[in-house]
N, C-alpha and C. Protein backbone atom coordinates (compact mmCIF):
# COMPACT_ATOMS: atom_id res chain seq x y z
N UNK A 1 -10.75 -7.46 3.18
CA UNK A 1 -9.86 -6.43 2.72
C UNK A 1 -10.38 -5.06 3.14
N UNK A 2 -11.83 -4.88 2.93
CA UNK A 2 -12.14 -3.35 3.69
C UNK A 2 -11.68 -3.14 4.83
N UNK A 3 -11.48 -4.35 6.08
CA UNK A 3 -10.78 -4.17 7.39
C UNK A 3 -9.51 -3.47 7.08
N UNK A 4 -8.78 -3.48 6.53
CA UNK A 4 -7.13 -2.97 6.03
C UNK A 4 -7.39 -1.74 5.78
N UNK A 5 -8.14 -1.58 4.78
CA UNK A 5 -8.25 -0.09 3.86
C UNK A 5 -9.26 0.72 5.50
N UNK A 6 -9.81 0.58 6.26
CA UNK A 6 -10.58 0.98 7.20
C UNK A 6 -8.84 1.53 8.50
N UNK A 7 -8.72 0.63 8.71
CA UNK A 7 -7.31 0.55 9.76
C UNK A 7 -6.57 1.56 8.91
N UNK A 8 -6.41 1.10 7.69
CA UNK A 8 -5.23 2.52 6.66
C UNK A 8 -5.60 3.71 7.92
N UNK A 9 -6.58 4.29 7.18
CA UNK A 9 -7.26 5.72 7.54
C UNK A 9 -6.67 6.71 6.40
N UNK A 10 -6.14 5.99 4.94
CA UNK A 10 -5.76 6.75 4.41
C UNK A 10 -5.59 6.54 3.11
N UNK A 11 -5.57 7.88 2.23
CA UNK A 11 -6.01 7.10 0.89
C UNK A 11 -4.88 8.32 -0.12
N UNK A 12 -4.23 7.42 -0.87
CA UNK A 12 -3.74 7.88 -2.16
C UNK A 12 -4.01 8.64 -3.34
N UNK A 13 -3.64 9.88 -3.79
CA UNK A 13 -4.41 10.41 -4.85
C UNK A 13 -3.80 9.96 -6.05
N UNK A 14 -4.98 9.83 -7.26
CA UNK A 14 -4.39 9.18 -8.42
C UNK A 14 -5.38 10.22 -9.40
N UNK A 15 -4.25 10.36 -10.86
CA UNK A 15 -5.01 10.94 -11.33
C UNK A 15 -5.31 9.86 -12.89
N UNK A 16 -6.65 10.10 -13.20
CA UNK A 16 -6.96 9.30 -14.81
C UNK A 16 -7.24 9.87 -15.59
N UNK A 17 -7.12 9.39 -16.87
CA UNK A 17 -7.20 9.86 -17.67
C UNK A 17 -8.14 9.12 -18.89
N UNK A 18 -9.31 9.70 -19.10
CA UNK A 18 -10.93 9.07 -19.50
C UNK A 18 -11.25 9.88 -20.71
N UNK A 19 -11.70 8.89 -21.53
CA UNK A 19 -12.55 10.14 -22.87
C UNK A 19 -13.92 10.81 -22.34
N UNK A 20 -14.34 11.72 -23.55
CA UNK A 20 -15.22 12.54 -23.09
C UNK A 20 -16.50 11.65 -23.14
N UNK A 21 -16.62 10.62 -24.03
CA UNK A 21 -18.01 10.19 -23.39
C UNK A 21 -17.98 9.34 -22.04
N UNK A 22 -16.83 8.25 -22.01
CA UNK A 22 -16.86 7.74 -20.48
C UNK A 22 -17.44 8.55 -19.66
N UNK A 23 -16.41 9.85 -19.46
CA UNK A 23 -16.55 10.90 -18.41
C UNK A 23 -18.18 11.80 -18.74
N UNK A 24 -18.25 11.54 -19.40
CA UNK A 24 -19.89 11.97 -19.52
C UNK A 24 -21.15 11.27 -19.24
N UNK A 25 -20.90 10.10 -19.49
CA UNK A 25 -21.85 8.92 -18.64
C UNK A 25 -21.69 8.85 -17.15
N UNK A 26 -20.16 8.99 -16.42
CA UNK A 26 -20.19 8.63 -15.32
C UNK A 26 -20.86 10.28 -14.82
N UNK A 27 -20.63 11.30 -15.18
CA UNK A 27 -21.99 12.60 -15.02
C UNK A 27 -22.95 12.12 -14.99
N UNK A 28 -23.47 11.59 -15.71
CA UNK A 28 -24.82 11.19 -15.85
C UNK A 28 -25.12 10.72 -14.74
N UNK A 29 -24.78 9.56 -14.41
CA UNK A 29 -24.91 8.34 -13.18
C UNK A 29 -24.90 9.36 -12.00
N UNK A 30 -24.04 9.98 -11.58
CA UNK A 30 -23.77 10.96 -11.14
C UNK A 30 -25.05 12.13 -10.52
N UNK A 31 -25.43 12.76 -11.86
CA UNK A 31 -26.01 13.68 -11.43
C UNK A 31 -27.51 12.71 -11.54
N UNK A 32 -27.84 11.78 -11.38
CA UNK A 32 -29.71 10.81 -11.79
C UNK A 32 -29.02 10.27 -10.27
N UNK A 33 -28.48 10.27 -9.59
CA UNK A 33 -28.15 10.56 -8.09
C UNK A 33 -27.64 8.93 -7.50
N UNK A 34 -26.96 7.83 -8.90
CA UNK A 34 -26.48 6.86 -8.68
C UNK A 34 -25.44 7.01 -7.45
N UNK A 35 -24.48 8.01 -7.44
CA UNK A 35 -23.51 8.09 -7.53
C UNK A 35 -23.39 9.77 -6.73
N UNK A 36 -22.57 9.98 -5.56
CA UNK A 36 -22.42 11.11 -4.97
C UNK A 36 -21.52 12.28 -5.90
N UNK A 37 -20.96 11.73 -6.45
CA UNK A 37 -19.53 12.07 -6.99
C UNK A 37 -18.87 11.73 -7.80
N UNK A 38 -17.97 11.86 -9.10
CA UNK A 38 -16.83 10.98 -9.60
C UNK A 38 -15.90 10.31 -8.59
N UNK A 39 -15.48 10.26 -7.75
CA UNK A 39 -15.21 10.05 -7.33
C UNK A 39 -15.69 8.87 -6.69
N UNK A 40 -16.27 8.83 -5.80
CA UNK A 40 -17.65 8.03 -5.65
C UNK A 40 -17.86 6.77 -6.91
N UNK A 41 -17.85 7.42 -8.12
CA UNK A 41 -18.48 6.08 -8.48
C UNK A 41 -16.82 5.38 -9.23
N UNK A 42 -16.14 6.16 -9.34
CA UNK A 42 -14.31 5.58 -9.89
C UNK A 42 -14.20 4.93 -8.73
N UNK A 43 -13.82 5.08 -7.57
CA UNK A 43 -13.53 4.09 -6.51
C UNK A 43 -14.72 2.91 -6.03
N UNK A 44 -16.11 3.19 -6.44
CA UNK A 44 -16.81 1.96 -6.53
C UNK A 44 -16.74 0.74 -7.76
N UNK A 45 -16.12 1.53 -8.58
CA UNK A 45 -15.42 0.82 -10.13
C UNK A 45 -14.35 -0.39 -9.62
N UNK A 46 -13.30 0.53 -8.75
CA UNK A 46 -12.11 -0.05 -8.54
C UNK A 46 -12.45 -0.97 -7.90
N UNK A 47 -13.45 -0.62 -6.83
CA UNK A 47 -13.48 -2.05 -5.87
C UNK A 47 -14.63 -3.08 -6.21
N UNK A 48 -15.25 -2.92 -6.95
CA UNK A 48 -16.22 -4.09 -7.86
C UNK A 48 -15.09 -5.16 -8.64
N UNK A 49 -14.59 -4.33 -8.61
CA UNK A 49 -13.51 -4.77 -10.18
C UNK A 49 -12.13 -5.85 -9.21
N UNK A 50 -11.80 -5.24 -8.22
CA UNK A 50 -11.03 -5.90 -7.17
C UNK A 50 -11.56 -6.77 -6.97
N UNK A 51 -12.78 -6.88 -6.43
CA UNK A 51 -14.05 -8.16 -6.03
C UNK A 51 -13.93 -9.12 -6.80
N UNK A 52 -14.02 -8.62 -8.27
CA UNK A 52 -14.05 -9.43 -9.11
C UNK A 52 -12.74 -10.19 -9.23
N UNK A 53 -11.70 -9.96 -8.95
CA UNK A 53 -10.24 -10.65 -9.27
C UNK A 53 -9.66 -11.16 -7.79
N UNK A 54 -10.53 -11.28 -6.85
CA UNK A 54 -10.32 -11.62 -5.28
C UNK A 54 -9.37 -13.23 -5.29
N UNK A 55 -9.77 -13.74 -5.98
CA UNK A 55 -9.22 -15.32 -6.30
C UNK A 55 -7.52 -14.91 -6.61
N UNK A 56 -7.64 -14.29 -8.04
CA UNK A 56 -5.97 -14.26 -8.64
C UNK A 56 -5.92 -13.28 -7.71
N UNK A 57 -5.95 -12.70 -6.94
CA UNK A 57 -5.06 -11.37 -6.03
C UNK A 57 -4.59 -12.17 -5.24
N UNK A 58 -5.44 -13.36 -4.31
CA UNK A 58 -5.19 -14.10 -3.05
C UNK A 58 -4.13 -15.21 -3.68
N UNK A 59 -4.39 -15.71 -4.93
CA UNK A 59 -3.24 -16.87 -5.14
C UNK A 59 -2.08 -15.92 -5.81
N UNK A 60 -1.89 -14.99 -6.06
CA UNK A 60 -0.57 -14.13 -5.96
C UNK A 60 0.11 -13.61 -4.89
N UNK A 61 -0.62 -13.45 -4.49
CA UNK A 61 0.10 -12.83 -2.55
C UNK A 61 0.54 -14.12 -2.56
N UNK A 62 0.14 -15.37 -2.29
CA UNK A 62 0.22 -16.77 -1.60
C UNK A 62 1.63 -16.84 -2.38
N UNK A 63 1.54 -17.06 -3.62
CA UNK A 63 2.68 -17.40 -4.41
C UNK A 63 3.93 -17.08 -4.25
N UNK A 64 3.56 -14.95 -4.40
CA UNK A 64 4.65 -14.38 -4.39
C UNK A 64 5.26 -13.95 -2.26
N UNK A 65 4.80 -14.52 -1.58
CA UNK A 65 5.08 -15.07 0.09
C UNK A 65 4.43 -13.23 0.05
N UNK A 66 3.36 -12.56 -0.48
CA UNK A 66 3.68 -11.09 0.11
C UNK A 66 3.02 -11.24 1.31
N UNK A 67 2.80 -10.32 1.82
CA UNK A 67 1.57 -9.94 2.96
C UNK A 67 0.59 -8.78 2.35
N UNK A 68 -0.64 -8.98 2.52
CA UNK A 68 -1.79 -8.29 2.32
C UNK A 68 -2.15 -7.28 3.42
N UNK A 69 -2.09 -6.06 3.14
CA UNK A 69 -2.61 -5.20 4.00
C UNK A 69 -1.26 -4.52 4.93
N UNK A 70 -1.48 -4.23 6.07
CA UNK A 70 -0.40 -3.00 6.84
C UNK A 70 0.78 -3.50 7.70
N UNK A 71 2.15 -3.59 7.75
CA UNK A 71 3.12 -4.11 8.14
C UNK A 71 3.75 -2.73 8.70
N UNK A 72 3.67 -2.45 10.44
CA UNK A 72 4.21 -1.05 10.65
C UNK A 72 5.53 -1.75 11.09
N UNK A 73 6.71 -0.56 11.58
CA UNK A 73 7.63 -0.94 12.31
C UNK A 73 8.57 -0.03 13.07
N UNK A 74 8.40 -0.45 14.37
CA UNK A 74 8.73 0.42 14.84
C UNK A 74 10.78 0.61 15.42
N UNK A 75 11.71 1.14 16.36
CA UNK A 75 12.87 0.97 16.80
C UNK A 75 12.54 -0.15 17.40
N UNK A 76 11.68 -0.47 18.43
CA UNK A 76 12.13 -1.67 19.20
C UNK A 76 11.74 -2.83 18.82
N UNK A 77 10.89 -3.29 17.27
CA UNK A 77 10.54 -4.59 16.66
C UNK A 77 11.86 -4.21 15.59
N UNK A 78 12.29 -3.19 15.53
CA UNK A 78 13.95 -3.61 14.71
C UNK A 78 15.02 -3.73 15.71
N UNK A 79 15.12 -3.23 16.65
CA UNK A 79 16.17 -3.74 17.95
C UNK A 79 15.78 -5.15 18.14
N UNK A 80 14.75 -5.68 18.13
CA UNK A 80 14.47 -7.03 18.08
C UNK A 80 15.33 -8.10 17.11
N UNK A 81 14.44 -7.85 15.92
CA UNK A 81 15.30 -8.17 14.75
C UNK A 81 17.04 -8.31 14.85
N UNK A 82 17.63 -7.33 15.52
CA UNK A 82 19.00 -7.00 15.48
C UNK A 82 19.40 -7.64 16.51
N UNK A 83 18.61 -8.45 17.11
CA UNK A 83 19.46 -8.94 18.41
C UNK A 83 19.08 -10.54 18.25
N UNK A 84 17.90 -10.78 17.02
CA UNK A 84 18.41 -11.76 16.94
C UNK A 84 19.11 -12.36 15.73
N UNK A 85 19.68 -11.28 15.55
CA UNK A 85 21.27 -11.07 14.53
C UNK A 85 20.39 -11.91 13.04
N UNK A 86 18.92 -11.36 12.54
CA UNK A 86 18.19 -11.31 11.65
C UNK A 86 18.16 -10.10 10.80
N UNK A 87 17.38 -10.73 9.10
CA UNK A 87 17.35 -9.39 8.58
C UNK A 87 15.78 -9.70 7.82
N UNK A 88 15.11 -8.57 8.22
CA UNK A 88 14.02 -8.44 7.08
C UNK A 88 14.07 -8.39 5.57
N UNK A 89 13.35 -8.77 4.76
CA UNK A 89 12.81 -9.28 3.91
C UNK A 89 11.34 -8.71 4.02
N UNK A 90 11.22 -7.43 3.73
CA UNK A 90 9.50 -7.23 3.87
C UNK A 90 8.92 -7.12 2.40
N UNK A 91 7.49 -7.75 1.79
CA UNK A 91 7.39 -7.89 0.94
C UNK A 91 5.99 -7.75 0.92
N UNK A 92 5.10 -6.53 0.87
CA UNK A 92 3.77 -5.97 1.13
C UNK A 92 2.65 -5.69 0.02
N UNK A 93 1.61 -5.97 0.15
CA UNK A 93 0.38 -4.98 -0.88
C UNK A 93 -0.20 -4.54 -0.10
N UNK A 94 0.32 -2.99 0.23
CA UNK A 94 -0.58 -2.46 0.95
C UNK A 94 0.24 -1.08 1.46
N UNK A 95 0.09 -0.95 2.79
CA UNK A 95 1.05 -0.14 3.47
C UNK A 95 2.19 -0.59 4.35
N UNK A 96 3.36 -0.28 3.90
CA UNK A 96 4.54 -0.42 4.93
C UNK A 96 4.88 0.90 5.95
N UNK A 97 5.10 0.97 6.79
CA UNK A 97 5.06 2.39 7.75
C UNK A 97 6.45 1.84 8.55
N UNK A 98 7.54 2.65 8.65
CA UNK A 98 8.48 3.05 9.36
C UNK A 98 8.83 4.12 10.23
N UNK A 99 8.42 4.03 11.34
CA UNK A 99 8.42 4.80 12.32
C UNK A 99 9.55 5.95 12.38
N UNK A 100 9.50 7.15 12.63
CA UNK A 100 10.34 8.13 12.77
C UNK A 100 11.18 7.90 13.79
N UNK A 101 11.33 6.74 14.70
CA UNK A 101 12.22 6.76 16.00
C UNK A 101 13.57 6.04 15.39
N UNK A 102 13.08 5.45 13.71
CA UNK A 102 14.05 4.40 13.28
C UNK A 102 14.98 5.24 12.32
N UNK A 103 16.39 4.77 13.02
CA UNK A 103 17.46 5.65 12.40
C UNK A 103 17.88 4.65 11.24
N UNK A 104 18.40 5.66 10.15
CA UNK A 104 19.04 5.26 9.37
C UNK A 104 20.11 3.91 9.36
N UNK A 105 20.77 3.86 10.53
CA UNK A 105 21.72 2.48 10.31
C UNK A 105 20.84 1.30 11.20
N UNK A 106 19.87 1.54 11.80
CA UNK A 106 19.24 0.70 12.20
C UNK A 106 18.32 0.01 10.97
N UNK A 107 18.04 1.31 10.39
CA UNK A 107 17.17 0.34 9.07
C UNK A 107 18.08 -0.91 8.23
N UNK A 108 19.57 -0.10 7.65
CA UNK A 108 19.97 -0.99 7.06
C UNK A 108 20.87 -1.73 7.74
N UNK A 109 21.01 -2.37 9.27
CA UNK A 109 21.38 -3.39 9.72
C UNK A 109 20.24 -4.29 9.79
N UNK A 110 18.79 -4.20 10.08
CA UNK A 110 17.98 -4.90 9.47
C UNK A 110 16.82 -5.43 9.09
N UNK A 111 16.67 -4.66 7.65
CA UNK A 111 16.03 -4.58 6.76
C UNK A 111 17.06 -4.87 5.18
N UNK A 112 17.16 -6.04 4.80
CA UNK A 112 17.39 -6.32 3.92
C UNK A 112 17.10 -6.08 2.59
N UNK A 113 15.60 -6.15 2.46
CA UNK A 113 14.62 -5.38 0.86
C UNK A 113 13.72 -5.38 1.52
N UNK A 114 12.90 -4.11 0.74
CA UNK A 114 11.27 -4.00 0.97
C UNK A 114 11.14 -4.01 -0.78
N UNK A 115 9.73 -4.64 -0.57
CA UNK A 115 9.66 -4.58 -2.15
C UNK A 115 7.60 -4.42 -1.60
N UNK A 116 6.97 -3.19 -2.13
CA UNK A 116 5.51 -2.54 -1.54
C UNK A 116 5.16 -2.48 -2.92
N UNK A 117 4.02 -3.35 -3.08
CA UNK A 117 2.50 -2.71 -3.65
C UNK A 117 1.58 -1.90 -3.49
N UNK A 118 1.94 -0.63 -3.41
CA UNK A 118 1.14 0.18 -2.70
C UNK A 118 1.78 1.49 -2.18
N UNK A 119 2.16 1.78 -0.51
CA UNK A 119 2.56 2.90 -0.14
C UNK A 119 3.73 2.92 0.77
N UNK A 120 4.77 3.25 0.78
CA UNK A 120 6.34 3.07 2.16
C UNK A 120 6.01 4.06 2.61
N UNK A 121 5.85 4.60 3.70
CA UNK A 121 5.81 5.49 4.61
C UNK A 121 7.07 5.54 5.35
N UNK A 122 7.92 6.45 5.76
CA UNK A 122 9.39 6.04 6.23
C UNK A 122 9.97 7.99 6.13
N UNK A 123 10.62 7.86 7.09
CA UNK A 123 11.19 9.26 6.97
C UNK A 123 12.60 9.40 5.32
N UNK A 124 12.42 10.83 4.93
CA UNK A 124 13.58 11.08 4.17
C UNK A 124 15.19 9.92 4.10
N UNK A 125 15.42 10.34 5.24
CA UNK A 125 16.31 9.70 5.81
C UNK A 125 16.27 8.34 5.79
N UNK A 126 15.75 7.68 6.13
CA UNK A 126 15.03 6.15 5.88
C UNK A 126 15.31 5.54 4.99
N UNK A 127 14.26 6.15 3.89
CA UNK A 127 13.91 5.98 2.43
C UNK A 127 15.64 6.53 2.01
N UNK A 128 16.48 7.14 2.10
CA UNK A 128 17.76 7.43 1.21
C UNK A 128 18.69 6.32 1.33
N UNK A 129 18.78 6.02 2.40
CA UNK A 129 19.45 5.17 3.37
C UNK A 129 19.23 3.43 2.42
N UNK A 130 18.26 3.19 2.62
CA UNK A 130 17.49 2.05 1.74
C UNK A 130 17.09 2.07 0.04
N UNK A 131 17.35 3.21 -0.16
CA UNK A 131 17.45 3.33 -1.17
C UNK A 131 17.29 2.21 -2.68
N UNK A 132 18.56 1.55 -2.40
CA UNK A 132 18.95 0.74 -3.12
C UNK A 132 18.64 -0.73 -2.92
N UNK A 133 17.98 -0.83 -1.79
CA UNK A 133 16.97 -1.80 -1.71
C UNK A 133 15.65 -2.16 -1.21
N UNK A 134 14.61 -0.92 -2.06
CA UNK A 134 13.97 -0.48 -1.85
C UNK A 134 13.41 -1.22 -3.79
N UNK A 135 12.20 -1.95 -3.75
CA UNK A 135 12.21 -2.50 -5.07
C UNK A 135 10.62 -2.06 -5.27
């Protein structure tokens, strides 16, 4: 999974919300030089903690048919699609990316649903267009 998040090149801001002693221990750790940063040690949290649930993450993807990690797409893998009078079904944890060359009626001739764990990347236009099946 670090291969994916490495290829991303890109990362999501989130904000939390922690009591004052949590957030005072992870100072601690922090400044006794565990730890570069909050930051630093919240995203080493997240991914210990991911590690730890690697089993149920992998038999949920499996289950629910998703795909793990980055699904781009560009006009001519949807001119594809459209010629062979197919419709997507994209169903991701991770990043979906829709190329800016892809017009609006090209998306919804075919792209059926996206349903993302994670991030759609897709122009305005795109994203309005799909809107409504966009889950």
């Amino acid at each position: 999974m670090k291969d994916e998040r490495t290829k991303a090149g890109e990362t999501e801001k989130m904000t939390i919300n922690l009591g004052v002693i949590d957030l005072g221990q992870i100072d601690l750790l922090v400044q006794e030089g565990f730890y570069s940063n909050r930051t630093d040690f919240i995203r080493t949290a997240a991914r210990n903690l991911l590690a730890t649930h690697a089993d149920v993450i992998k038999q949920t993807v499996a289950r629910k048919t998703l795909t793990l990690g980055l699904q781009h797409y560009n006009r001519h893998k949807l001119e594809m699609v459209q010629t062979r009078g197919e419709k997507l079904q994209i169903h991701v944890v991770g990043l979906v990316s829709i190329d800016d060359d892809v017009s609006p009626d090209l998306a919804l001739v075919t792209i059926e649903s996206i349903y993302v764990l994670g991030v759609l990347q897709a122009s305005t236009a795109v994203k309005a267009a799909l809107a409504e099946r966009i889950y």
